[in-house]
PDB file of N, CA and C in Angstrom:
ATOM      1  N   UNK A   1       3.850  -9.627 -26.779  1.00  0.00           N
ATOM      2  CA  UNK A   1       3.361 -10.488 -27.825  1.00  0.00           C
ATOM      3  C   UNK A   1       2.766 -11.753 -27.214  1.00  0.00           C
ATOM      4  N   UNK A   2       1.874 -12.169 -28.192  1.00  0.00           N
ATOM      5  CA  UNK A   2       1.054 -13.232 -27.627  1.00  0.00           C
ATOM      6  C   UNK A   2       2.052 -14.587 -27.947  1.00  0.00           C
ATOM      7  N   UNK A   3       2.093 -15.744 -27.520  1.00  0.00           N
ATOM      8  CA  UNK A   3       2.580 -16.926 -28.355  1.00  0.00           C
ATOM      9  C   UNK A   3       1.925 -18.053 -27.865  1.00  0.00           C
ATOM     10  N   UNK A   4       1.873 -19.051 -28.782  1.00  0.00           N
ATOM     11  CA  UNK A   4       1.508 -20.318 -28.036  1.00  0.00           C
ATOM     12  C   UNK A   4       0.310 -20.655 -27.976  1.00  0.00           C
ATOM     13  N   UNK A   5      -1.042 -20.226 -28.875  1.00  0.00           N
ATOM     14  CA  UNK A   5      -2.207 -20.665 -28.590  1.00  0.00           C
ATOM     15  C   UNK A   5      -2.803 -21.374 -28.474  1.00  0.00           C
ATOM     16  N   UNK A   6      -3.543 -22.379 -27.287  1.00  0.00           N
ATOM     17  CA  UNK A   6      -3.738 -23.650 -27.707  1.00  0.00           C
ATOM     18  C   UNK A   6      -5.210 -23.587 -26.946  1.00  0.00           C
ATOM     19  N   UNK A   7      -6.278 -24.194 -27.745  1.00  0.00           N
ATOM     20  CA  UNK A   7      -7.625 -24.308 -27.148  1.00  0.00           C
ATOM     21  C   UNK A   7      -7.516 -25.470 -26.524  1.00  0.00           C
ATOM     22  N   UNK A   8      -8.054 -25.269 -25.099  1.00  0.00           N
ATOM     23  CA  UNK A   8      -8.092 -26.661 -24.039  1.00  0.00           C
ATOM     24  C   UNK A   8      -9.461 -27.246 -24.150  1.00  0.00           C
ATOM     25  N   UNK A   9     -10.746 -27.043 -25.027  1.00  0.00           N
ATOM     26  CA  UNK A   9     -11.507 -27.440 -25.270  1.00  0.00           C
ATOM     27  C   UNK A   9     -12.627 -26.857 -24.724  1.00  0.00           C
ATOM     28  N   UNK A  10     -13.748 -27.204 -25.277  1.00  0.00           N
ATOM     29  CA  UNK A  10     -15.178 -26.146 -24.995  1.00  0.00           C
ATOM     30  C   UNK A  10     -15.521 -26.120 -22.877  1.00  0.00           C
ATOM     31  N   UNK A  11     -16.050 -25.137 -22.678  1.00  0.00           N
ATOM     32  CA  UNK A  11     -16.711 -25.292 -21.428  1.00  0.00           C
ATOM     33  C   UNK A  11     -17.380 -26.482 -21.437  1.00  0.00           C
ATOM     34  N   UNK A  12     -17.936 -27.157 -20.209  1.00  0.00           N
ATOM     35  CA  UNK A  12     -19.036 -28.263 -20.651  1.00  0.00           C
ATOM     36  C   UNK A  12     -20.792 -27.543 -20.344  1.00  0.00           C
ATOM     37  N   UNK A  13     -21.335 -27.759 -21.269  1.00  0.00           N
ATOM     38  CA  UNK A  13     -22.546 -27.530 -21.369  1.00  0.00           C
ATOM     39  C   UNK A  13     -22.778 -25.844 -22.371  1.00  0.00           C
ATOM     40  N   UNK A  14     -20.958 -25.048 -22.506  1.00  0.00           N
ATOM     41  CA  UNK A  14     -20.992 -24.159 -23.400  1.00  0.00           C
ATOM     42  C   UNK A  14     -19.923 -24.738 -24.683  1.00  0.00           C
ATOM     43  N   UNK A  15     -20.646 -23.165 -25.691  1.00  0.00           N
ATOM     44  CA  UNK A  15     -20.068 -23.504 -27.151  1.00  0.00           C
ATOM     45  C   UNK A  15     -18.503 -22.369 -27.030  1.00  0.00           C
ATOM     46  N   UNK A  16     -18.117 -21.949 -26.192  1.00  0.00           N
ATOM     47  CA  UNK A  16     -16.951 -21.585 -25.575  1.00  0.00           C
ATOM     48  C   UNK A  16     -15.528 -22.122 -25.536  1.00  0.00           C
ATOM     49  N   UNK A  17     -14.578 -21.798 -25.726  1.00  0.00           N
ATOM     50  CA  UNK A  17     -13.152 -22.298 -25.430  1.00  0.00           C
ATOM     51  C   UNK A  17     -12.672 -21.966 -24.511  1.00  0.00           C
ATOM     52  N   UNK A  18     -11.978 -22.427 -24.133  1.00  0.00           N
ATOM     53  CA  UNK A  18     -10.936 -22.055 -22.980  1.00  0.00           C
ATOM     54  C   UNK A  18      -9.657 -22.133 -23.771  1.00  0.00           C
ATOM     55  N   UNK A  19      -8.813 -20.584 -23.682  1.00  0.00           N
ATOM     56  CA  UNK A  19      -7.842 -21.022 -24.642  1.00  0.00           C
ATOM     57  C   UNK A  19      -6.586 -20.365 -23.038  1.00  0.00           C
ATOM     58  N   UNK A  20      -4.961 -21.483 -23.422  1.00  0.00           N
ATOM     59  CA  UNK A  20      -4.111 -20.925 -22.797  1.00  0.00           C
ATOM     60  C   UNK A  20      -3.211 -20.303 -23.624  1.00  0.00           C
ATOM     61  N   UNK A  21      -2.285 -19.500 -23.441  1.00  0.00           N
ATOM     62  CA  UNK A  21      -0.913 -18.830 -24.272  1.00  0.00           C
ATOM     63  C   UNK A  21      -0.212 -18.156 -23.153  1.00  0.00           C
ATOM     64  N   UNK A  22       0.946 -18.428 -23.871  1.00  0.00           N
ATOM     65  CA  UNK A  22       2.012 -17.500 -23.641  1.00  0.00           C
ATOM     66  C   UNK A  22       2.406 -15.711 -23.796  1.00  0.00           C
ATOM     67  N   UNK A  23       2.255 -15.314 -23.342  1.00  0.00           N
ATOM     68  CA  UNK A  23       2.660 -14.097 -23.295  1.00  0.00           C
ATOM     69  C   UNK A  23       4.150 -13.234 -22.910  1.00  0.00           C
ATOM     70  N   UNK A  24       4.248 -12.535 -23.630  1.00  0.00           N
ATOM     71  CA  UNK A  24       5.989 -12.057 -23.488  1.00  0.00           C
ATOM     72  C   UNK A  24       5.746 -10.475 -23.281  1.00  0.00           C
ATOM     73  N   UNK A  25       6.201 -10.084 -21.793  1.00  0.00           N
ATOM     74  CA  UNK A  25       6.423  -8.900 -21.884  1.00  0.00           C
ATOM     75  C   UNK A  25       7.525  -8.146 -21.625  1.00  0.00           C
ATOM     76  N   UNK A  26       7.635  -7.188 -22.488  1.00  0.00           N
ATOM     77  CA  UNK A  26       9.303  -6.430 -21.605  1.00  0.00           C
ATOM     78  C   UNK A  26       8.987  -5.573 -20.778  1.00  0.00           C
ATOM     79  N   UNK A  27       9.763  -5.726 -19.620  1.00  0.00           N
ATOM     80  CA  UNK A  27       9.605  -4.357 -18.785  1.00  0.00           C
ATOM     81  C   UNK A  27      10.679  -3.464 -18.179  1.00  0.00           C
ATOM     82  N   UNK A  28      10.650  -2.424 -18.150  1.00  0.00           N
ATOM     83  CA  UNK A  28      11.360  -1.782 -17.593  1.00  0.00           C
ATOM     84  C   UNK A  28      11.898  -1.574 -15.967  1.00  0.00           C
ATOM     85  N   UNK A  29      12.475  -2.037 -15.690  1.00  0.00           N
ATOM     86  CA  UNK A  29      12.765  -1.728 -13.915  1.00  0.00           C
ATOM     87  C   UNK A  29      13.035  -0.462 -13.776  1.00  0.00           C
ATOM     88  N   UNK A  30      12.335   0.562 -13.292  1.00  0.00           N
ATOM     89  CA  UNK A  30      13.046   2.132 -12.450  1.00  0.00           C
ATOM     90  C   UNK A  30      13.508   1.835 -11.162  1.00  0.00           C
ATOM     91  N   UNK A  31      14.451   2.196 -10.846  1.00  0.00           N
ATOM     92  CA  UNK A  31      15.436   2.091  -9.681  1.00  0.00           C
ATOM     93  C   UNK A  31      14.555   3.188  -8.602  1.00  0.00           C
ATOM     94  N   UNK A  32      14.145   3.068  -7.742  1.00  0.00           N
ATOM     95  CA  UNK A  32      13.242   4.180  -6.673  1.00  0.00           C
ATOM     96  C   UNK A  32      14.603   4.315  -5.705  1.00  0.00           C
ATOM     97  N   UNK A  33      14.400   5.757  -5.788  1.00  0.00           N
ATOM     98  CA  UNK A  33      15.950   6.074  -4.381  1.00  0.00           C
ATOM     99  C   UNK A  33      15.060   6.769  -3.579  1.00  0.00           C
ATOM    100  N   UNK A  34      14.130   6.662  -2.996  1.00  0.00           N
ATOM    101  CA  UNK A  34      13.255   7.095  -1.775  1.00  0.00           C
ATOM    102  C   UNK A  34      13.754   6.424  -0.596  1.00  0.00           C
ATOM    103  N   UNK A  35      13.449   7.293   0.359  1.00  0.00           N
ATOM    104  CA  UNK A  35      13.625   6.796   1.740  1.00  0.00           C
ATOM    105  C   UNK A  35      12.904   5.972   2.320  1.00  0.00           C
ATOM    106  N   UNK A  36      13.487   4.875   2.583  1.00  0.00           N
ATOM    107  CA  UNK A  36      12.866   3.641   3.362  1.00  0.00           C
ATOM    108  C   UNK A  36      13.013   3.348   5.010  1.00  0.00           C
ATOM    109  N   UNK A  37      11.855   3.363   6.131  1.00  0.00           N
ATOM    110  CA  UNK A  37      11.994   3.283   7.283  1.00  0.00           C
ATOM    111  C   UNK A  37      12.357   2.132   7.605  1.00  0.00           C
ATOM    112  N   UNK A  38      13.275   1.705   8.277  1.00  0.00           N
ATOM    113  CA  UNK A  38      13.248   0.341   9.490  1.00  0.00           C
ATOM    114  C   UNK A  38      12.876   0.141  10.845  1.00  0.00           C
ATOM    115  N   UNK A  39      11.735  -0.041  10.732  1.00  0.00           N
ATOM    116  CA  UNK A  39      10.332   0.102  11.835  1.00  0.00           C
ATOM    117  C   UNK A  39      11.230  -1.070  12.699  1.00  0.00           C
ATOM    118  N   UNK A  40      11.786  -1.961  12.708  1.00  0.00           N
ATOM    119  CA  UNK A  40      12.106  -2.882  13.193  1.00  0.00           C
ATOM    120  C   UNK A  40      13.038  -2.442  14.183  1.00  0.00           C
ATOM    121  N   UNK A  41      13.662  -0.984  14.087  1.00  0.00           N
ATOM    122  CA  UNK A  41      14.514  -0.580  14.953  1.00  0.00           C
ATOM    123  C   UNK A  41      14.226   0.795  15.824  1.00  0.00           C
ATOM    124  N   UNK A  42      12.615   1.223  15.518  1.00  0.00           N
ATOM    125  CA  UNK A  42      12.027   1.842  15.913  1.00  0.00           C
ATOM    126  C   UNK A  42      11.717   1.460  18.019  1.00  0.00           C
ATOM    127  N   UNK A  43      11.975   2.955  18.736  1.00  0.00           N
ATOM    128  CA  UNK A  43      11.488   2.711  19.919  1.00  0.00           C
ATOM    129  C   UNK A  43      10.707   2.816  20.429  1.00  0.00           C
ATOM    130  N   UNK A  44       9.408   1.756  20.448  1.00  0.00           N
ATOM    131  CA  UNK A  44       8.499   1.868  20.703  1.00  0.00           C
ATOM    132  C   UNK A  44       7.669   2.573  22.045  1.00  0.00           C
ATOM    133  N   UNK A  45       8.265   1.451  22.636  1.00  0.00           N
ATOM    134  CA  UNK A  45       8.037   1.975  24.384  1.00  0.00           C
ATOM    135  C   UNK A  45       8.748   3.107  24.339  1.00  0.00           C
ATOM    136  N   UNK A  46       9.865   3.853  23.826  1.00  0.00           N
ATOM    137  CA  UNK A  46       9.749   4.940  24.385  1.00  0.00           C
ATOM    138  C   UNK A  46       8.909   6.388  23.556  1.00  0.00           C
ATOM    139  N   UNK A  47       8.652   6.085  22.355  1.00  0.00           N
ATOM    140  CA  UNK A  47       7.159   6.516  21.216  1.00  0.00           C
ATOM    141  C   UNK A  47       5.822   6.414  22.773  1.00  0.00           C
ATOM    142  N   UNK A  48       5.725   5.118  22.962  1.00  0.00           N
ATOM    143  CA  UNK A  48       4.582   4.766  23.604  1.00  0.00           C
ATOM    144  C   UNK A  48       4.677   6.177  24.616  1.00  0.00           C
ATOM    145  N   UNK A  49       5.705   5.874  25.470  1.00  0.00           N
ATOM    146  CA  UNK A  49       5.766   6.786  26.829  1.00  0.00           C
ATOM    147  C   UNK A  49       5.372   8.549  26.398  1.00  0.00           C
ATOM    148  N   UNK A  50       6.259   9.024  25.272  1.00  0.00           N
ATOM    149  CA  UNK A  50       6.054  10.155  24.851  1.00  0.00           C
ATOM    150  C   UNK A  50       4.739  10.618  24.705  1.00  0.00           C
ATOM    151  N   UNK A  51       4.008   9.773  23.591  1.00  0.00           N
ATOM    152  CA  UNK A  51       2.662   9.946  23.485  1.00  0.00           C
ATOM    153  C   UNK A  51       1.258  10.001  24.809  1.00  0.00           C
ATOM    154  N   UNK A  52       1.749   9.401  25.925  1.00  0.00           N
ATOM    155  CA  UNK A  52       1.241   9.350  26.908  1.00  0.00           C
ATOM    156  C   UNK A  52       1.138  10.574  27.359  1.00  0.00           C
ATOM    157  N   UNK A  53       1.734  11.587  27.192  1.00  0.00           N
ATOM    158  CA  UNK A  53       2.640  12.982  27.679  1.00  0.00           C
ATOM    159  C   UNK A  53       1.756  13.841  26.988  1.00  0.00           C
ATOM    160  N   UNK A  54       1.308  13.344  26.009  1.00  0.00           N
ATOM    161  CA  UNK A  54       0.161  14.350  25.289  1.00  0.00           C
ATOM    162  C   UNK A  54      -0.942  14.857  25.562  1.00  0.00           C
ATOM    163  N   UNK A  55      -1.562  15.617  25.650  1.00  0.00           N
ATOM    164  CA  UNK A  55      -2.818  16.551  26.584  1.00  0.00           C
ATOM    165  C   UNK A  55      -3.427  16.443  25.387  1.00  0.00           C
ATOM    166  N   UNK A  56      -4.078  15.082  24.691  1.00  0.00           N
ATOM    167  CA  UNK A  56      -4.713  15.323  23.452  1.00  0.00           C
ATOM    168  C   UNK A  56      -6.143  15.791  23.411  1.00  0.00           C
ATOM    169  N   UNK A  57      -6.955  16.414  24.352  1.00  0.00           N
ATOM    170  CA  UNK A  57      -8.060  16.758  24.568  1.00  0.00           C
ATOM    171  C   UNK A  57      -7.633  18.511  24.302  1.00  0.00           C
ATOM    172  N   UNK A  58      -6.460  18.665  24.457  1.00  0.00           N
ATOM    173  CA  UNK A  58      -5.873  20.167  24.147  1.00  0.00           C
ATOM    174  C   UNK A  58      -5.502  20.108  22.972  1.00  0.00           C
ATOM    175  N   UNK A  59      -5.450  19.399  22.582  1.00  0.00           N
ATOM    176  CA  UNK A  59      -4.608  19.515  20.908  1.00  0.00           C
ATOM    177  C   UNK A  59      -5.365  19.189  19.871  1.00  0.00           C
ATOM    178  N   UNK A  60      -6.937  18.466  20.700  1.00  0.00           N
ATOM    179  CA  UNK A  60      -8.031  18.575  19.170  1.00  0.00           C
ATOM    180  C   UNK A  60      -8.697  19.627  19.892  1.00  0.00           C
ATOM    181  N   UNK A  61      -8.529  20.761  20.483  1.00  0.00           N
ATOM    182  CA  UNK A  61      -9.409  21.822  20.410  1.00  0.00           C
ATOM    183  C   UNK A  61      -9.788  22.521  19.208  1.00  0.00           C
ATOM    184  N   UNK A  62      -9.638  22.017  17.994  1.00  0.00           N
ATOM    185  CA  UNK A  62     -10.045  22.885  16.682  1.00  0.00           C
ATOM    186  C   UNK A  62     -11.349  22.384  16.455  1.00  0.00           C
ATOM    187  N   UNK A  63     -11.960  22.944  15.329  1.00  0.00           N
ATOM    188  CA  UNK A  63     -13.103  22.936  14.803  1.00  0.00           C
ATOM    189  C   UNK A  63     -13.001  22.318  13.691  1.00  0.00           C
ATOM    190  N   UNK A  64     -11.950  23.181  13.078  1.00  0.00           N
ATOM    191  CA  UNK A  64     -11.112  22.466  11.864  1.00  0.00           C
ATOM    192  C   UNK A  64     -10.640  21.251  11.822  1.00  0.00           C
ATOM    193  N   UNK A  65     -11.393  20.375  11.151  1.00  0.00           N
ATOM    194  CA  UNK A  65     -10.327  19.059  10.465  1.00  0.00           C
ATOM    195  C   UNK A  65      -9.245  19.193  10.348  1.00  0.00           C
ATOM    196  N   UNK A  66      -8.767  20.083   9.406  1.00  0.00           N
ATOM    197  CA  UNK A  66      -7.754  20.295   8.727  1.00  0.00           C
ATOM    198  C   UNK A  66      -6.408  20.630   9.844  1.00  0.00           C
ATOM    199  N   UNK A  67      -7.049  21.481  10.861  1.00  0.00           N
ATOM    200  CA  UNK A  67      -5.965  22.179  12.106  1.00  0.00           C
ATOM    201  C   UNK A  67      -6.121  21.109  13.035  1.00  0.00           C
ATOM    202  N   UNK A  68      -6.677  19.961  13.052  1.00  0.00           N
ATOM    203  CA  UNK A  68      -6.796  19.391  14.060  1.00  0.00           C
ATOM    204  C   UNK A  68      -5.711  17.921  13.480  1.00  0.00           C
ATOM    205  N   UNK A  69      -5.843  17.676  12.367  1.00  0.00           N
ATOM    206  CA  UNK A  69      -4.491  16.897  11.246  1.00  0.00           C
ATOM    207  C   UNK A  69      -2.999  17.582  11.185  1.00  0.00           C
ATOM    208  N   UNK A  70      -2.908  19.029  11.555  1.00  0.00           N
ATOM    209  CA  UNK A  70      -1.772  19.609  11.366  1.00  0.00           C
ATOM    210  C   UNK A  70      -1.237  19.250  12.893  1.00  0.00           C
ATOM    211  N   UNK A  71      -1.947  19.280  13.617  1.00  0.00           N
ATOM    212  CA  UNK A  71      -1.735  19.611  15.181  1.00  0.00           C
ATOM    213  C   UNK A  71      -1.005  17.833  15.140  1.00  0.00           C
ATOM    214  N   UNK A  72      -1.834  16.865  15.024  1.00  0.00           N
ATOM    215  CA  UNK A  72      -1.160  15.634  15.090  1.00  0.00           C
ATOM    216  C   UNK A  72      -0.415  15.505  14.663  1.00  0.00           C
ATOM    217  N   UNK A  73      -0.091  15.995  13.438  1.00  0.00           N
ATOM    218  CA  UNK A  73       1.087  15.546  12.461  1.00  0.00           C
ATOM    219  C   UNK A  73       2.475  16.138  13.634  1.00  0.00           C
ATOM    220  N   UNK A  74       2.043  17.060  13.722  1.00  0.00           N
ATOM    221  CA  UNK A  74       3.092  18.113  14.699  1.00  0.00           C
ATOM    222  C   UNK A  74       3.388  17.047  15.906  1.00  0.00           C
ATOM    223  N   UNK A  75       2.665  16.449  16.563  1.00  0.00           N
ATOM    224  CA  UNK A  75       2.925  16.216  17.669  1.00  0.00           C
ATOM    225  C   UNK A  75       3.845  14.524  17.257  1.00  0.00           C
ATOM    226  N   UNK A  76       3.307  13.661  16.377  1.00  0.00           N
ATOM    227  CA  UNK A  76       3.973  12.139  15.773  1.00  0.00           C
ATOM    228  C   UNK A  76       5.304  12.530  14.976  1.00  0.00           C
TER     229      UNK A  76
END
């Protein structure tokens, strides 16, 4: 619901209002129970080192987009 309307007066040089109000909304909160990462405790350097290990000139040998996205996913 709207409340509170009050015109703050014309633009200058227009025949316009500027109006402010209040507005009231209800909302619903949904609770999300998804899994959340903590990157903050993630090992990088040793992510880093692994990935180094990768023969990625062998692993985009596809043609396919699609096999060449599966192949990464596979390997991260």
């Amino acid at each position: 619901m709207i409340h509170d309307v009050v015109s703050l007066g014309t633009f200058p040089g227009s025949d316009h209002n500027a109006l402010l109000w209040t507005l009231e909304v209800k909302t619903v909160c949904n609770e999300s129970h998804r899994q959340m990462f903590d990157y903050s405790k993630a090992d990088v350097e040793g992510k880093k080192s692994e990935l180094h290990t990768v023969h990625w000139q062998k692993l985009f040998c596809y043609s396919d987009a699609e096999q060449n996205w599966l192949a990464f996913k596979e390997v991260m």
